[in-house]
C-alpha atoms as a PDB file:
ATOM      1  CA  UNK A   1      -5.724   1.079 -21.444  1.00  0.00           C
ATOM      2  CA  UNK A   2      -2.709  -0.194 -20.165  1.00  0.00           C
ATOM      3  CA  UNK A   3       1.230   2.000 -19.207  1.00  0.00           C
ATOM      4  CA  UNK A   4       4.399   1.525 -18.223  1.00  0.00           C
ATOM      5  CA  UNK A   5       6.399   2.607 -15.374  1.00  0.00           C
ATOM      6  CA  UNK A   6       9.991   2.793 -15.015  1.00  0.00           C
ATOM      7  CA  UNK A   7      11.826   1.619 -11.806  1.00  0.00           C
ATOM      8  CA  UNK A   8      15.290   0.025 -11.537  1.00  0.00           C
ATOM      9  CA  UNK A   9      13.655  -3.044 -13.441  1.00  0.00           C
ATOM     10  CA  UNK A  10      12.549  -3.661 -17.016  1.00  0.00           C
ATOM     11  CA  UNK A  11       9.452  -1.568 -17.706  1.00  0.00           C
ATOM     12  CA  UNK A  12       6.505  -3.441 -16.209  1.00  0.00           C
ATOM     13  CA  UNK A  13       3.254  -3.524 -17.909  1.00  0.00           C
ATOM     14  CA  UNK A  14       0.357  -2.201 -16.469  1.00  0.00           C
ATOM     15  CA  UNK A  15      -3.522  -2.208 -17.345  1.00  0.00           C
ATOM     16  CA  UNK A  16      -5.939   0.529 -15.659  1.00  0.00           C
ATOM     17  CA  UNK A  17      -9.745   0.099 -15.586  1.00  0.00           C
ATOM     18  CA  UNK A  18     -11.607   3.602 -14.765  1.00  0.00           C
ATOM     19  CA  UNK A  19     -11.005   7.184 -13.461  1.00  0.00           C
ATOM     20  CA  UNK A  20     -10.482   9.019 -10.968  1.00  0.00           C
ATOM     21  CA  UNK A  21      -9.086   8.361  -7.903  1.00  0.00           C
ATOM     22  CA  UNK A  22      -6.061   5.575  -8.158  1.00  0.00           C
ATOM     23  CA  UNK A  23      -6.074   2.191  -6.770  1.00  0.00           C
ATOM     24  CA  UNK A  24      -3.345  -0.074  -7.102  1.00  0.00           C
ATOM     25  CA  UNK A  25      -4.405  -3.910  -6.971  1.00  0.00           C
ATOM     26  CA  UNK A  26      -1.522  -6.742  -6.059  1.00  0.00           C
ATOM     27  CA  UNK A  27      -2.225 -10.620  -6.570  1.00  0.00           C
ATOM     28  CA  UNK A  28      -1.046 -13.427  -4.958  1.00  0.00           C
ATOM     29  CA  UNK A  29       1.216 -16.252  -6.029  1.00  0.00           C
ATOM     30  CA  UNK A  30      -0.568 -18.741  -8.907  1.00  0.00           C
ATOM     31  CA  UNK A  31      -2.468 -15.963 -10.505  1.00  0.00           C
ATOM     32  CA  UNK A  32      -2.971 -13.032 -12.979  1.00  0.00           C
ATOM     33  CA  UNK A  33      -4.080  -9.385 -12.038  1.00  0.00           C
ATOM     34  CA  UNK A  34      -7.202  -9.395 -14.691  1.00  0.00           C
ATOM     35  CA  UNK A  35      -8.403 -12.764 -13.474  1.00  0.00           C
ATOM     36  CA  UNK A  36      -7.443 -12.389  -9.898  1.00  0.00           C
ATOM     37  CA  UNK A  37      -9.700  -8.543  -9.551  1.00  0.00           C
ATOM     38  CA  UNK A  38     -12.276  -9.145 -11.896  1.00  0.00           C
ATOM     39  CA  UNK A  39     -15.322  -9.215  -9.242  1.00  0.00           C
ATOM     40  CA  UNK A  40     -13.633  -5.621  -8.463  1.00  0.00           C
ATOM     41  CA  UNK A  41     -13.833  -4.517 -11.358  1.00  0.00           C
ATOM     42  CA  UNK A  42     -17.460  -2.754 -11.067  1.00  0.00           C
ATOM     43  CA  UNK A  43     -15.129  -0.061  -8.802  1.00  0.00           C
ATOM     44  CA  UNK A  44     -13.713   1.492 -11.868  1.00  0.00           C
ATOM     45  CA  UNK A  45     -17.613   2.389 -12.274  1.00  0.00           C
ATOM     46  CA  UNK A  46     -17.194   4.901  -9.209  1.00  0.00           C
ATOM     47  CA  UNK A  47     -14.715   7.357  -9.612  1.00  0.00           C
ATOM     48  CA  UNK A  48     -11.570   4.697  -8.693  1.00  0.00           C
ATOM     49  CA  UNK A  49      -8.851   3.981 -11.611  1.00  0.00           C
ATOM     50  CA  UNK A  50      -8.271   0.356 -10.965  1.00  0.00           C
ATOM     51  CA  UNK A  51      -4.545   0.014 -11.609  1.00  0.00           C
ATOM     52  CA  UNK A  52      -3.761  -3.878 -12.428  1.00  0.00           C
ATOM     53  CA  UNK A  53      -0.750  -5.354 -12.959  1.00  0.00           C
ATOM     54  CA  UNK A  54       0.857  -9.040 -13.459  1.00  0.00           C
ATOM     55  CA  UNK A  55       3.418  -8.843 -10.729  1.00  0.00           C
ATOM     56  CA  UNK A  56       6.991 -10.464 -12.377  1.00  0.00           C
ATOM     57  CA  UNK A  57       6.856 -13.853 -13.115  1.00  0.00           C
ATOM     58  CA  UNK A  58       3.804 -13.658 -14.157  1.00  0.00           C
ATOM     59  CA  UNK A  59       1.479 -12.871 -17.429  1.00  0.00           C
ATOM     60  CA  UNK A  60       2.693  -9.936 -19.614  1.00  0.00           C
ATOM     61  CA  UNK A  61       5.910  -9.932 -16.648  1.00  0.00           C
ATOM     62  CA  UNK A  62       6.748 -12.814 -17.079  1.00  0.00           C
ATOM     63  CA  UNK A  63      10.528 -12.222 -17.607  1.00  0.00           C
ATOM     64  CA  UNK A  64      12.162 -13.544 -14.581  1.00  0.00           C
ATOM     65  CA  UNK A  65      12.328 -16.831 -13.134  1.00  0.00           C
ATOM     66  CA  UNK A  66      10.964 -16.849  -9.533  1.00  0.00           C
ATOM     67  CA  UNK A  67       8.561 -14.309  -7.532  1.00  0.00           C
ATOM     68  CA  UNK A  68      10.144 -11.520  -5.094  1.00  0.00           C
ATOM     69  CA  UNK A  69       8.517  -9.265  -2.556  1.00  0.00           C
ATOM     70  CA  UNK A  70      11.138  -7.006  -2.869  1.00  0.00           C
ATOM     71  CA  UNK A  71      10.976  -6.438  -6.421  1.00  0.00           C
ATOM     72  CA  UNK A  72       7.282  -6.135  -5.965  1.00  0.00           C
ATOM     73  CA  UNK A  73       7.766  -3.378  -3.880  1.00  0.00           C
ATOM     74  CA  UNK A  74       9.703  -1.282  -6.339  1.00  0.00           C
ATOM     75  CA  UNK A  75       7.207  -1.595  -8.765  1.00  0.00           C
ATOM     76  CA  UNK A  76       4.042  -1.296  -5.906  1.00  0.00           C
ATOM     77  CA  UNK A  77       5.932   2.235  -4.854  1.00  0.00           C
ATOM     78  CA  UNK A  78       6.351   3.251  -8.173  1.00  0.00           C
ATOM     79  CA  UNK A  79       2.998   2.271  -9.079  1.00  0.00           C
ATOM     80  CA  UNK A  80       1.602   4.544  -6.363  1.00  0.00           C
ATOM     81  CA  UNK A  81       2.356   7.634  -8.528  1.00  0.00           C
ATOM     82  CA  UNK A  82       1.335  10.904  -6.282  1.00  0.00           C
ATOM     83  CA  UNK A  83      -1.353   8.744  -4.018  1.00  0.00           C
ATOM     84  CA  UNK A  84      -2.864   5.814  -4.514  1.00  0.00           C
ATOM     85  CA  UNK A  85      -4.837   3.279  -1.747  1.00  0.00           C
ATOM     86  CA  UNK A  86      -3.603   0.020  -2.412  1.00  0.00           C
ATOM     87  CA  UNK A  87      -5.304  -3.257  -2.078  1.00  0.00           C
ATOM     88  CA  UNK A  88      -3.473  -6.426  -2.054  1.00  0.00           C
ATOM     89  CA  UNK A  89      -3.666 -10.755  -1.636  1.00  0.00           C
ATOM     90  CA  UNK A  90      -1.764 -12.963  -0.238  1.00  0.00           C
ATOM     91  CA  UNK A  91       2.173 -12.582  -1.207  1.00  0.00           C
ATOM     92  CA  UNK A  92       1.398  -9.486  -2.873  1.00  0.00           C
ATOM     93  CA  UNK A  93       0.594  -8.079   0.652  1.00  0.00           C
ATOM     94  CA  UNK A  94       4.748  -8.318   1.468  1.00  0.00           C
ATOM     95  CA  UNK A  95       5.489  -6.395  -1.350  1.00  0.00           C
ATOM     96  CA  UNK A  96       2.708  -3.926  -0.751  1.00  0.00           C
ATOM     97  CA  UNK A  97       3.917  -3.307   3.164  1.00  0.00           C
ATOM     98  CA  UNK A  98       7.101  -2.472   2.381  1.00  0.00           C
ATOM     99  CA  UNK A  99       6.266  -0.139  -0.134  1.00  0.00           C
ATOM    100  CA  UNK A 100       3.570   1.314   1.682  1.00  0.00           C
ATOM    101  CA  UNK A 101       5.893   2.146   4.835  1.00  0.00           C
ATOM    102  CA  UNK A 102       8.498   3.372   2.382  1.00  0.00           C
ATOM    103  CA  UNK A 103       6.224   5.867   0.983  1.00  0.00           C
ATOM    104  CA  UNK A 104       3.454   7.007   3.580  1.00  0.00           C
ATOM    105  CA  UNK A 105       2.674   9.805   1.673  1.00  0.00           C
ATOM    106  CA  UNK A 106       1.526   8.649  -1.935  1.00  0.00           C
ATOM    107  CA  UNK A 107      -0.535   5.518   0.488  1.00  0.00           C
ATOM    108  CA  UNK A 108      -3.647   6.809   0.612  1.00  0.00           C
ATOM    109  CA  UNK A 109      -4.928   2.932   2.506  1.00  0.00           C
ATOM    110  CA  UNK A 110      -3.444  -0.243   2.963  1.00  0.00           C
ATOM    111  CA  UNK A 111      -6.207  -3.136   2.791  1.00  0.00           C
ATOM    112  CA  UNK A 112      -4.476  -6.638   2.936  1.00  0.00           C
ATOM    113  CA  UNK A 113      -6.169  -9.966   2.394  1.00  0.00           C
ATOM    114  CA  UNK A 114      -4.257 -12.627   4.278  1.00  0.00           C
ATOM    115  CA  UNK A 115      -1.058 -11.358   3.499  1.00  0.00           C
ATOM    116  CA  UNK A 116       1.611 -13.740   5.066  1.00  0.00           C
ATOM    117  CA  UNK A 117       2.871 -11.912   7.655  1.00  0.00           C
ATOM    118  CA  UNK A 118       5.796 -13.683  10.011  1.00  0.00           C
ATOM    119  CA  UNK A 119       7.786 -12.681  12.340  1.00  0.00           C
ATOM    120  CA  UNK A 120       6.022 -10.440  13.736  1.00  0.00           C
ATOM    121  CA  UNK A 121       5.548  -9.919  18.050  1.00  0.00           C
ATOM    122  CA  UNK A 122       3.023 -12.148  20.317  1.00  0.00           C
ATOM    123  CA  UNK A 123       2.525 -14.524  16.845  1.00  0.00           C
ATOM    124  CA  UNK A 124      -0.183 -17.121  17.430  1.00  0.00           C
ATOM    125  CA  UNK A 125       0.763 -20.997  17.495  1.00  0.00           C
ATOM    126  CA  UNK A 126      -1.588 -21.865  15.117  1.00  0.00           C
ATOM    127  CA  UNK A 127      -0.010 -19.237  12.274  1.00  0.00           C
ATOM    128  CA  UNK A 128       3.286 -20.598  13.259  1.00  0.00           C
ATOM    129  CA  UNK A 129       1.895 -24.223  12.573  1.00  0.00           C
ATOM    130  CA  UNK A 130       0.780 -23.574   9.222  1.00  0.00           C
ATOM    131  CA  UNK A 131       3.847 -21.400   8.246  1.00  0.00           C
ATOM    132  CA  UNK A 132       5.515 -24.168   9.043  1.00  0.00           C
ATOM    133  CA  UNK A 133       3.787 -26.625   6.965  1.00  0.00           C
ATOM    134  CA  UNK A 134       3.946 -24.815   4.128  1.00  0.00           C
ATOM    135  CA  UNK A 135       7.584 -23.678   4.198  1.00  0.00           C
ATOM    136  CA  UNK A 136       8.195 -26.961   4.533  1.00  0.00           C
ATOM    137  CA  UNK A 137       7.044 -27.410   0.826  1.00  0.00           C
ATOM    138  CA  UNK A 138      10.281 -25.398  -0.484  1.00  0.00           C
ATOM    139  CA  UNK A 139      12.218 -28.566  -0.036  1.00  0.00           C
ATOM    140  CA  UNK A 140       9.464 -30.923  -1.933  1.00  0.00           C
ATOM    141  CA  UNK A 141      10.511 -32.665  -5.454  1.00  0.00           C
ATOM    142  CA  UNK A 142       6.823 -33.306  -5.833  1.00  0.00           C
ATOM    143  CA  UNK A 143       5.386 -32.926  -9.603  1.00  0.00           C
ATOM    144  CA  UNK A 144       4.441 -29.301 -10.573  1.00  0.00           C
ATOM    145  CA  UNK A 145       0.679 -30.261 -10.545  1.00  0.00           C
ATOM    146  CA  UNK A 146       0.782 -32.651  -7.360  1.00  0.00           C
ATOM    147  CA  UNK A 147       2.526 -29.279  -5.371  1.00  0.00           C
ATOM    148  CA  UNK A 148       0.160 -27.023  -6.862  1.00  0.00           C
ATOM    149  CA  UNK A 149      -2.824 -28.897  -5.242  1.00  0.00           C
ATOM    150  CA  UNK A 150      -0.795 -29.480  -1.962  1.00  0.00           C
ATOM    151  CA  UNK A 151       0.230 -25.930  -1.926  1.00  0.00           C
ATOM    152  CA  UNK A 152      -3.332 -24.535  -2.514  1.00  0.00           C
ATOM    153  CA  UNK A 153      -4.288 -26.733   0.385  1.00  0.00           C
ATOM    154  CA  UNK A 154      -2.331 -26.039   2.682  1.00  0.00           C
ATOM    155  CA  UNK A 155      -3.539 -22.295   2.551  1.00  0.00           C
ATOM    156  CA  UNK A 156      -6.570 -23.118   3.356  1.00  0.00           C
ATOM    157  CA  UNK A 157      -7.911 -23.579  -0.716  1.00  0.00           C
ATOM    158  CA  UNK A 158      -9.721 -26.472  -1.715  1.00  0.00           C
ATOM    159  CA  UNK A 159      -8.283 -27.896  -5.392  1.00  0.00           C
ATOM    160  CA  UNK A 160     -11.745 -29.383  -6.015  1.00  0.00           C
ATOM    161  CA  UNK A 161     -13.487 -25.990  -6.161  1.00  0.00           C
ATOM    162  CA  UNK A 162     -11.800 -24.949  -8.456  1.00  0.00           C
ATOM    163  CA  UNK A 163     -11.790 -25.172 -12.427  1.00  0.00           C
ATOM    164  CA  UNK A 164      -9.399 -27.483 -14.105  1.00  0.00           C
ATOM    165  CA  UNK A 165      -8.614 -24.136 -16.103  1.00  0.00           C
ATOM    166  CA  UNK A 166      -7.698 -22.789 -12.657  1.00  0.00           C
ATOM    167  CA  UNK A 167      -5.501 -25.516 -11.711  1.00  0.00           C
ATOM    168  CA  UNK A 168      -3.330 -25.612 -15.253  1.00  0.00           C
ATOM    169  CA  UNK A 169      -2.891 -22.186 -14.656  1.00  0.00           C
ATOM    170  CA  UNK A 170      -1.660 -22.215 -11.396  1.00  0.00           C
ATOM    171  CA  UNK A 171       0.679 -25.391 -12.358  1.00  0.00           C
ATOM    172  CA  UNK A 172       2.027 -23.341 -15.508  1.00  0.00           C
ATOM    173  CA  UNK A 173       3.348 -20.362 -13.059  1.00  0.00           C
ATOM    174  CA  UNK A 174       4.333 -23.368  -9.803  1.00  0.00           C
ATOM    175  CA  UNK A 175       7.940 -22.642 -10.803  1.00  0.00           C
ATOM    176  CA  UNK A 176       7.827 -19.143 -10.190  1.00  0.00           C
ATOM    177  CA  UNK A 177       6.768 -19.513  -6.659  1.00  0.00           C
ATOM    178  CA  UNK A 178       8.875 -22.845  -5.968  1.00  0.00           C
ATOM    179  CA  UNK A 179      12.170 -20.529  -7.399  1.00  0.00           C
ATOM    180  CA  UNK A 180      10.853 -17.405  -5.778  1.00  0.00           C
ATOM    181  CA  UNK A 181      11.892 -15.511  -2.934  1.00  0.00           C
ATOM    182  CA  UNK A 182       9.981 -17.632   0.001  1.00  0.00           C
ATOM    183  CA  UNK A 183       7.173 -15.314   2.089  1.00  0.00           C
ATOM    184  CA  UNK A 184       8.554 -16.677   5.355  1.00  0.00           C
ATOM    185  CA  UNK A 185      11.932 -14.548   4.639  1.00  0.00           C
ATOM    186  CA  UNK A 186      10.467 -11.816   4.179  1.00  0.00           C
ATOM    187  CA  UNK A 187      11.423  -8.894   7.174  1.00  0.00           C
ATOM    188  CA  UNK A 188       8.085  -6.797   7.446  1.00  0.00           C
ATOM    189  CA  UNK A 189       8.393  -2.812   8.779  1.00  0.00           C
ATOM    190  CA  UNK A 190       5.654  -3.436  11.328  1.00  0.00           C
ATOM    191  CA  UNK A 191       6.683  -0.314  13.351  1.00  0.00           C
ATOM    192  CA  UNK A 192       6.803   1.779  10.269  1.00  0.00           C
ATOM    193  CA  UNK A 193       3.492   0.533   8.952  1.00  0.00           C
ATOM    194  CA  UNK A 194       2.015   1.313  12.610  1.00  0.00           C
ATOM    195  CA  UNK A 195       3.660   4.992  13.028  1.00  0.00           C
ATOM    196  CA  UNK A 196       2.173   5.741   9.821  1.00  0.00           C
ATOM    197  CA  UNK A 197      -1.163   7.900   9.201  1.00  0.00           C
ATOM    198  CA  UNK A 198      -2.854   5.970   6.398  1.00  0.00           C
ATOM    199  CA  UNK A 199      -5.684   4.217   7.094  1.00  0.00           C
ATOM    200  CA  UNK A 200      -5.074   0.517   7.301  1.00  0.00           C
ATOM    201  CA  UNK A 201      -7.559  -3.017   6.961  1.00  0.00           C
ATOM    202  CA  UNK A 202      -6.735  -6.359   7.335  1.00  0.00           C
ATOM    203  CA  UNK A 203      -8.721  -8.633   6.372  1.00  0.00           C
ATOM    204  CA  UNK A 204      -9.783 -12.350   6.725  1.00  0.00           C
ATOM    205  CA  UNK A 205     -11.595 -15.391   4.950  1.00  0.00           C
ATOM    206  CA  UNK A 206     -12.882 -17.000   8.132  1.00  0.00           C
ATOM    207  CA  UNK A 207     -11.373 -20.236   7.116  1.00  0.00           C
ATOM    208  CA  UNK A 208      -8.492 -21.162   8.458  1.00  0.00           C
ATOM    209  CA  UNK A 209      -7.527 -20.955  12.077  1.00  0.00           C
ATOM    210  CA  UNK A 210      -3.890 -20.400  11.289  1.00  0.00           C
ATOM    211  CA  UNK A 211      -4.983 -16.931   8.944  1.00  0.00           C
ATOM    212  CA  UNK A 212      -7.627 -15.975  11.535  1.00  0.00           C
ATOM    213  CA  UNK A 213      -5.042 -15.743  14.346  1.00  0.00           C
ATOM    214  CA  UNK A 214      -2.511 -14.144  12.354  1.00  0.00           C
ATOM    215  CA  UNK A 215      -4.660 -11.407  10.598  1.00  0.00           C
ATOM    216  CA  UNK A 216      -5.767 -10.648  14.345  1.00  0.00           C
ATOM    217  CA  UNK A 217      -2.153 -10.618  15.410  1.00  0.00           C
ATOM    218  CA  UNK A 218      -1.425  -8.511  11.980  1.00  0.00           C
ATOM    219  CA  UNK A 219      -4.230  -5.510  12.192  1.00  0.00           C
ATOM    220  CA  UNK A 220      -3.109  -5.336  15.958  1.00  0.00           C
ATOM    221  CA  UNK A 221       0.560  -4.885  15.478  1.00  0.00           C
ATOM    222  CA  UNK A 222       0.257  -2.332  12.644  1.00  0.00           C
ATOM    223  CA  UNK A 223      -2.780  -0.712  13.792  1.00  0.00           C
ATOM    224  CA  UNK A 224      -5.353  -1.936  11.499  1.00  0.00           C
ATOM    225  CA  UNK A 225      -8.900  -2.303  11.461  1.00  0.00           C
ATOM    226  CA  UNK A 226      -9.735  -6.357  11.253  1.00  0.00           C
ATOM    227  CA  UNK A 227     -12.496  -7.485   9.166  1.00  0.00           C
ATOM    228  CA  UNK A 228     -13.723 -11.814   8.895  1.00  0.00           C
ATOM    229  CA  UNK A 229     -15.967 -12.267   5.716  1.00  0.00           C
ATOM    230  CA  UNK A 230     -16.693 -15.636   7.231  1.00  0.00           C
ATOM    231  CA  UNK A 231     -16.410 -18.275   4.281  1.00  0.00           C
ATOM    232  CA  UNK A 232     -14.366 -16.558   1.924  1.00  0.00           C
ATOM    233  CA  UNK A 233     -11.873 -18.696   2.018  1.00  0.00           C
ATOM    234  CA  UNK A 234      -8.197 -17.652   0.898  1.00  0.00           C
ATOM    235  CA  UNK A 235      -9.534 -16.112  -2.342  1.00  0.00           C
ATOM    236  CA  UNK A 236     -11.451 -13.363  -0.376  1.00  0.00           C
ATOM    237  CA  UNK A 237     -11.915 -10.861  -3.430  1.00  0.00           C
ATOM    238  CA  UNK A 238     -13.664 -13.237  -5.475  1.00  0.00           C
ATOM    239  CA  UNK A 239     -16.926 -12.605  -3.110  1.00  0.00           C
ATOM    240  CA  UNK A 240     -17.037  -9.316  -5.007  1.00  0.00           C
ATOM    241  CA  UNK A 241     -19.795  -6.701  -3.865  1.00  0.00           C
ATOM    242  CA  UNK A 242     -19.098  -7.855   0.282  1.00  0.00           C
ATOM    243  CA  UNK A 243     -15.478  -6.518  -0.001  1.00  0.00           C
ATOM    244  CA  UNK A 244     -15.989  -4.048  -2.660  1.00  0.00           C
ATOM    245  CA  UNK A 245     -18.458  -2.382  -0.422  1.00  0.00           C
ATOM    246  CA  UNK A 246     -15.583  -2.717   2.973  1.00  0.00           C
ATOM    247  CA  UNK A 247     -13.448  -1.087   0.197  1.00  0.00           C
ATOM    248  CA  UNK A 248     -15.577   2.029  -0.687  1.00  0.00           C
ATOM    249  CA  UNK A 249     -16.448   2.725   3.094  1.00  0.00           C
ATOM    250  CA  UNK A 250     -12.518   2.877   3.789  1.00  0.00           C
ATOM    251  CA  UNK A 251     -11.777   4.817   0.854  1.00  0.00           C
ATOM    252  CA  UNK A 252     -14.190   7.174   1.733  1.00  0.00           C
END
C-alpha cells in the first residue's frame, strides 16, 4: 500500500508493509527504501507497519537535484504521525536526529546505523581521519562510476562485493549525493537528543575503525545503547534476522 504526506514540500510518496505499531525506515545515500530494508521486511509479520520511503532524490522522489538532511527531516517528522520508532542508515541518520529531537513525543526509539555524526564533543582521531577523506571527495571531477566505487570505499564498502546491478544503481543516483547537502555540514542537536526520554541505539558494522570510534563517541554523547555486529560492514541491515532481532528487543 503506499500514502502521501504533506509537509512544506511536494507530497512524498510513501510505501507501508504491515500493521500495527509504526516504524519509519530511512536509507542512506546510493540507495532505494524497498531495496535498502528488504531483509527487514519479515517485521511487518509482527505487529510493526514498516513505513518505507525513497528519501528526495531518489526513486519515486526523485524530483530534486541533490540530497538534504534537512529536508529529510521534514518529511522523517511528518512521517512519524502520532508515534513511530524510527530506524535509520547512514545519511538518513542526520535527517532522522533532527527530527527525532524536534519531536520527542511521536519518537517512540531512535536506532541509527553509522549515521555520520561530526562535530560532536571528545570526537575520536580516527572518525576525524576518515571524515576527512571523504569530504575531501566533494571537490573530485572524477567520473560518476570511478567516485561511486571510491566513495563506497572510503566508507568502509567494498565495490567488489557487490552486484554490478548495485553499482549502476548507485552511479545513476552519484549526482544526487555529489550536489547534495554534504553530511559533514550538518549541525546535530546532541543535547536535545540526550535530554530526551526515547529509547536510543547506535549501532555499528565492526569494520571500520573510523565508524567504531565514532558510534562509541555517538551512543555516549546522546545517551545511547552501543551495539558492534562485528562484520557487517557499512550495510549493517542487510544481515537481516541479527538486527531485526536487536530491533524487536528495543521496541519491546
Amino acid at each position: 500500500m503506499s500514502l502521501r504526506t504533506m509537509s512544506s514540500h511536494q507530497p512524498l510518496h510513501v510505501e507501508t508493509w504491515g500493521t500495527g505499531t509504526r516504524v519509519v525506515l530511512v536509507h542512506g545515500s546510493l540507495a532505494l527504501g524497498a531495496e535498502e530494508w528488504a531483509a527487514q521486511q519479515p517485521l511487518a509479520e509482527r505487529d510493526f507497519e514498516l513505513v518505507v520511503f525513497d528519501r528526495r532524490g531518489y526513486g519515486h522522489n526523485a524530483g530534486v537535484t541533490g540530497e538534504d538532511f534537512l529536508v529529510d527531516a521534514d518529511d522523517i517528522a511528518d512521517l512519524l504521525g502520532d508515534g513511530a520508532h524510527i530506524v535509520a542508515h547512514s545519511y538518513g541518520g542526520l535527517g532522522a536526529m533532527i527530527a527525532a529531537a524536534r519531536r520527542p513525543d511521536a519518537t517512540r526509539s531512535l536506532t541509527l546505523l553509522e549515521a555520520p555524526a561530526t562535530a560532536f564533543p571528545g570526537e575520536p582521531p580516527a572518525w576525524r581521519a576518515l571524515i576527512d577523506d571523504v569530504a575531501a571527495m566533494w571537490g573530485s571531477e572524477a567520473p560518476d562510476r570511478e567516485w561511486v566505487v571510491q566513495f563506497l570505499t572510503a566508507v568502509g564498502s567494498d565495490p567488489t562485493q557487490f552486484p554490478d546491478e548495485f553499482l549502476d544503481v548507485a552511479e545513476a543516483f552519484t549526482p544526487v549525493v555529489r550536489n547534495g547537502r554534504p553530511f559533514h555540514q550538518a549541525e546535530l542537536p546532541f543535547t536535545a537528543l540526550a535530554a530526551a526520554p526515547f529509547p536510543k541505539l547506535v549501532v555499528s558494522g565492526g569494520h571500520s575503525t573510523g565508524f567504531d570510534t565514532m558510534c562509541a563517541q555517538l551512543a555516549l554523547v546522546i545517551g545511547a545503547s552501543l551495539v558492534v555486529v562485528p562484520g557487517a560492514g557499512h550495510e549493517i541491515q542487510f544481515v537481516g534476522e541479527p538486527l531485526n532481532a536487536l530491533l524487536c528487543d528495543l521496541w519491546a
